[in-house]
C-alpha atoms as a PDB file:
ATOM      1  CA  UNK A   1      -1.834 -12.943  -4.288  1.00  0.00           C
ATOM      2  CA  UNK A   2      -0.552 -10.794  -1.182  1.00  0.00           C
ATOM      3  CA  UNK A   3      -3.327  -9.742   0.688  1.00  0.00           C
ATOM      4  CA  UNK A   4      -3.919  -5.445   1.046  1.00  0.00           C
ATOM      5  CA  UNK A   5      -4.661  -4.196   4.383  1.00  0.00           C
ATOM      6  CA  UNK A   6      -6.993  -0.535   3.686  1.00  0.00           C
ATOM      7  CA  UNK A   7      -6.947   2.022   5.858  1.00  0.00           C
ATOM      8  CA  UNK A   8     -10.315   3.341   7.040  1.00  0.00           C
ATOM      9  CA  UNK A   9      -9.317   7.343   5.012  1.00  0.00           C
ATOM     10  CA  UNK A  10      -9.114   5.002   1.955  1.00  0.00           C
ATOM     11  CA  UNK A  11     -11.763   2.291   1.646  1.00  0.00           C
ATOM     12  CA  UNK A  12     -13.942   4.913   0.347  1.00  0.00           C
ATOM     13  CA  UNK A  13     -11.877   4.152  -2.794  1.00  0.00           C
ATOM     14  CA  UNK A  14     -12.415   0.324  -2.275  1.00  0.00           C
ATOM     15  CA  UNK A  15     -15.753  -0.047  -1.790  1.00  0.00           C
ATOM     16  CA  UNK A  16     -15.593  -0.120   2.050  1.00  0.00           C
ATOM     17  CA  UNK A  17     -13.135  -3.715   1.496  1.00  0.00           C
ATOM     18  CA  UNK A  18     -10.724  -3.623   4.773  1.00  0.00           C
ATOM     19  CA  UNK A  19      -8.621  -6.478   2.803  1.00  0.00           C
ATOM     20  CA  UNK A  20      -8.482  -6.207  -0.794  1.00  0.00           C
ATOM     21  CA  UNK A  21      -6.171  -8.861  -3.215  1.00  0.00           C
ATOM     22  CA  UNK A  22      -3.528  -7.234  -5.350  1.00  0.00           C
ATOM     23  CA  UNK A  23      -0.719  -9.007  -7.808  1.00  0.00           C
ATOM     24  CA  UNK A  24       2.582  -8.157  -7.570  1.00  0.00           C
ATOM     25  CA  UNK A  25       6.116  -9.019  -7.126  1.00  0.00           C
ATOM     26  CA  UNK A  26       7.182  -5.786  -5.442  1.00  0.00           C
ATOM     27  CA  UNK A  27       5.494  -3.180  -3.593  1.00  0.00           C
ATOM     28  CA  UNK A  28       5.500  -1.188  -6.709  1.00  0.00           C
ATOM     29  CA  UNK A  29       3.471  -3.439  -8.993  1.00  0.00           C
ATOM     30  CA  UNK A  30       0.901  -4.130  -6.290  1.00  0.00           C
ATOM     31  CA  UNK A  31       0.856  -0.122  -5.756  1.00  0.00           C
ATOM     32  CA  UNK A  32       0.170  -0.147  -9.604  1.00  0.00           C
ATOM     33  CA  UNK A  33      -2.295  -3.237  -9.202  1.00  0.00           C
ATOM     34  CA  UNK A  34      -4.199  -1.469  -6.700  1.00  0.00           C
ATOM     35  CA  UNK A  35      -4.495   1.644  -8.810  1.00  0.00           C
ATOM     36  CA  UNK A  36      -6.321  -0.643 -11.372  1.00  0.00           C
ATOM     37  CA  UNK A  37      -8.102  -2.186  -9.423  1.00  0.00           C
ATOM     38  CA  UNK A  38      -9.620   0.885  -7.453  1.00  0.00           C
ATOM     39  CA  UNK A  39      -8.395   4.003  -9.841  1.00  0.00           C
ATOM     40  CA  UNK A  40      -7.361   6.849  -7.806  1.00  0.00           C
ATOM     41  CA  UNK A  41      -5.775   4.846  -4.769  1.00  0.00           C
ATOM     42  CA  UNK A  42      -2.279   5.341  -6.263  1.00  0.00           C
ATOM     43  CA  UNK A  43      -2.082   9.291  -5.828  1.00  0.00           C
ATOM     44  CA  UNK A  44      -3.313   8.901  -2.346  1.00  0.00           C
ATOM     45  CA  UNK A  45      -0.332   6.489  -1.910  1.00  0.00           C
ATOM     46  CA  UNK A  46       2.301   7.923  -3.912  1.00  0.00           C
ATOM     47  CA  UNK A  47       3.442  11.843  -4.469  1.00  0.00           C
ATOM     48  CA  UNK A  48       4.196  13.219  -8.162  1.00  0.00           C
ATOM     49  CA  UNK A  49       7.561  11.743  -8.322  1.00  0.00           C
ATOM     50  CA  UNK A  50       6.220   7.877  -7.863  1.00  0.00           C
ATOM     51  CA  UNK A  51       7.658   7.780  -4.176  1.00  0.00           C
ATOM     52  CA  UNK A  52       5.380   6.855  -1.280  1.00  0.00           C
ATOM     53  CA  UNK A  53       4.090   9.512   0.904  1.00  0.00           C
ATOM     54  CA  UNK A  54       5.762  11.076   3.829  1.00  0.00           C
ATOM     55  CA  UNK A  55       2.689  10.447   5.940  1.00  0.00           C
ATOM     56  CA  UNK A  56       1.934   6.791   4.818  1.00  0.00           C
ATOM     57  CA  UNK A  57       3.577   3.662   5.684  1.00  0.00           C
ATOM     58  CA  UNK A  58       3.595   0.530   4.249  1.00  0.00           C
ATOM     59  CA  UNK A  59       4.420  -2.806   6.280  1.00  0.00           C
ATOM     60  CA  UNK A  60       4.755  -6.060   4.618  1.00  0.00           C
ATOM     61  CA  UNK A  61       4.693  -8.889   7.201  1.00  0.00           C
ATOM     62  CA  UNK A  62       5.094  -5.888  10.149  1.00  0.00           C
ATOM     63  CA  UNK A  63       8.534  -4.736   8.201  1.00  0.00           C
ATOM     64  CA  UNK A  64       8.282  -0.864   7.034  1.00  0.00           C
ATOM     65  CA  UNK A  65       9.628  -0.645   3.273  1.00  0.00           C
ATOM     66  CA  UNK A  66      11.299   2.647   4.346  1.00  0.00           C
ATOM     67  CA  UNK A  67      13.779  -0.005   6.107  1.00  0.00           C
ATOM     68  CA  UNK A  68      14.114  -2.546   3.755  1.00  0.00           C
ATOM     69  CA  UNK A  69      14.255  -2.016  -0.298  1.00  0.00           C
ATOM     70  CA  UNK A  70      11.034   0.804  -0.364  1.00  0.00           C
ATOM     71  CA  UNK A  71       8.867   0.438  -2.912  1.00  0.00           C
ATOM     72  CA  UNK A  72      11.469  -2.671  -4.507  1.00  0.00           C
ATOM     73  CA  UNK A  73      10.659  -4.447  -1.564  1.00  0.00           C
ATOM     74  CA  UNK A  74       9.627  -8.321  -3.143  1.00  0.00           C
ATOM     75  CA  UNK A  75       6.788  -9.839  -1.753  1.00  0.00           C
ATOM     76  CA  UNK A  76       5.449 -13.309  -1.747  1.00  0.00           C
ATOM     77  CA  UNK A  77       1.907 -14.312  -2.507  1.00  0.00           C
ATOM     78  CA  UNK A  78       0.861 -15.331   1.798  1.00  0.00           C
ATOM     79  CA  UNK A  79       2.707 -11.626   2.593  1.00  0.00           C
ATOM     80  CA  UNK A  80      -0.092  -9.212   4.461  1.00  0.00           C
ATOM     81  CA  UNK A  81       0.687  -5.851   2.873  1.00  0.00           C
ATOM     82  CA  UNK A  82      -0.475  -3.100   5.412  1.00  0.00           C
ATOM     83  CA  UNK A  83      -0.905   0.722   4.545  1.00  0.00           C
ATOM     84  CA  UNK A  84      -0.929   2.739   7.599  1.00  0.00           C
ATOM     85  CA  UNK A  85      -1.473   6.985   7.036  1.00  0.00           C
ATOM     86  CA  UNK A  86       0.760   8.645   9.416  1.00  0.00           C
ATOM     87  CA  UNK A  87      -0.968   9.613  12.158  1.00  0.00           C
ATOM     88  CA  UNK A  88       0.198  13.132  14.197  1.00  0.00           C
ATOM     89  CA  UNK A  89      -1.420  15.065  17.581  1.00  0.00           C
ATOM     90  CA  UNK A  90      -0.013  16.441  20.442  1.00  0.00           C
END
């Protein structure tokens, strides 16, 4: 299974885990996986219409989704899956 990297914001809703396991063969189903795994991690992830958020990224293997097939984006069971909230200052 592709291994999750948590952001700090979020591991509240993992029990503190930094690195979590979720199945998948896309970035969708391990969204979904996640959400079963630790309910409530999918609306902080994803807005109303299933996209992911604005302000969060997700890398797989370094590579942001946003440019390569978003949420279709396949992944392979050695990938490192990374969620990264946006972070803004000035």
């Amino acid at each position: 299974m592709p291994s999750v990297r948590i952001p700090t914001p979020l591991r509240k809703l993992t029990n503190e885990l930094e690195v979590v396991q979720a199945a998948g063969a896309n970035i969708g189903e391990v969204i979904n996986s996640l959400d079963q795994a630790f309910p409530g991690l999918k609306e902080r992830i994803v807005d109303d219409a299933g996209n992911v958020r604005r302000f969060v990224n997700i890398f797989v293997n370094d590579e942001d989704i946003r440019f390569l097939e978003e949420k279709a984006t396949p992944v392979k069971e050695a990938d490192e899956i990374s969620i990264v909230p946006a972070i803004a200052g000035g």
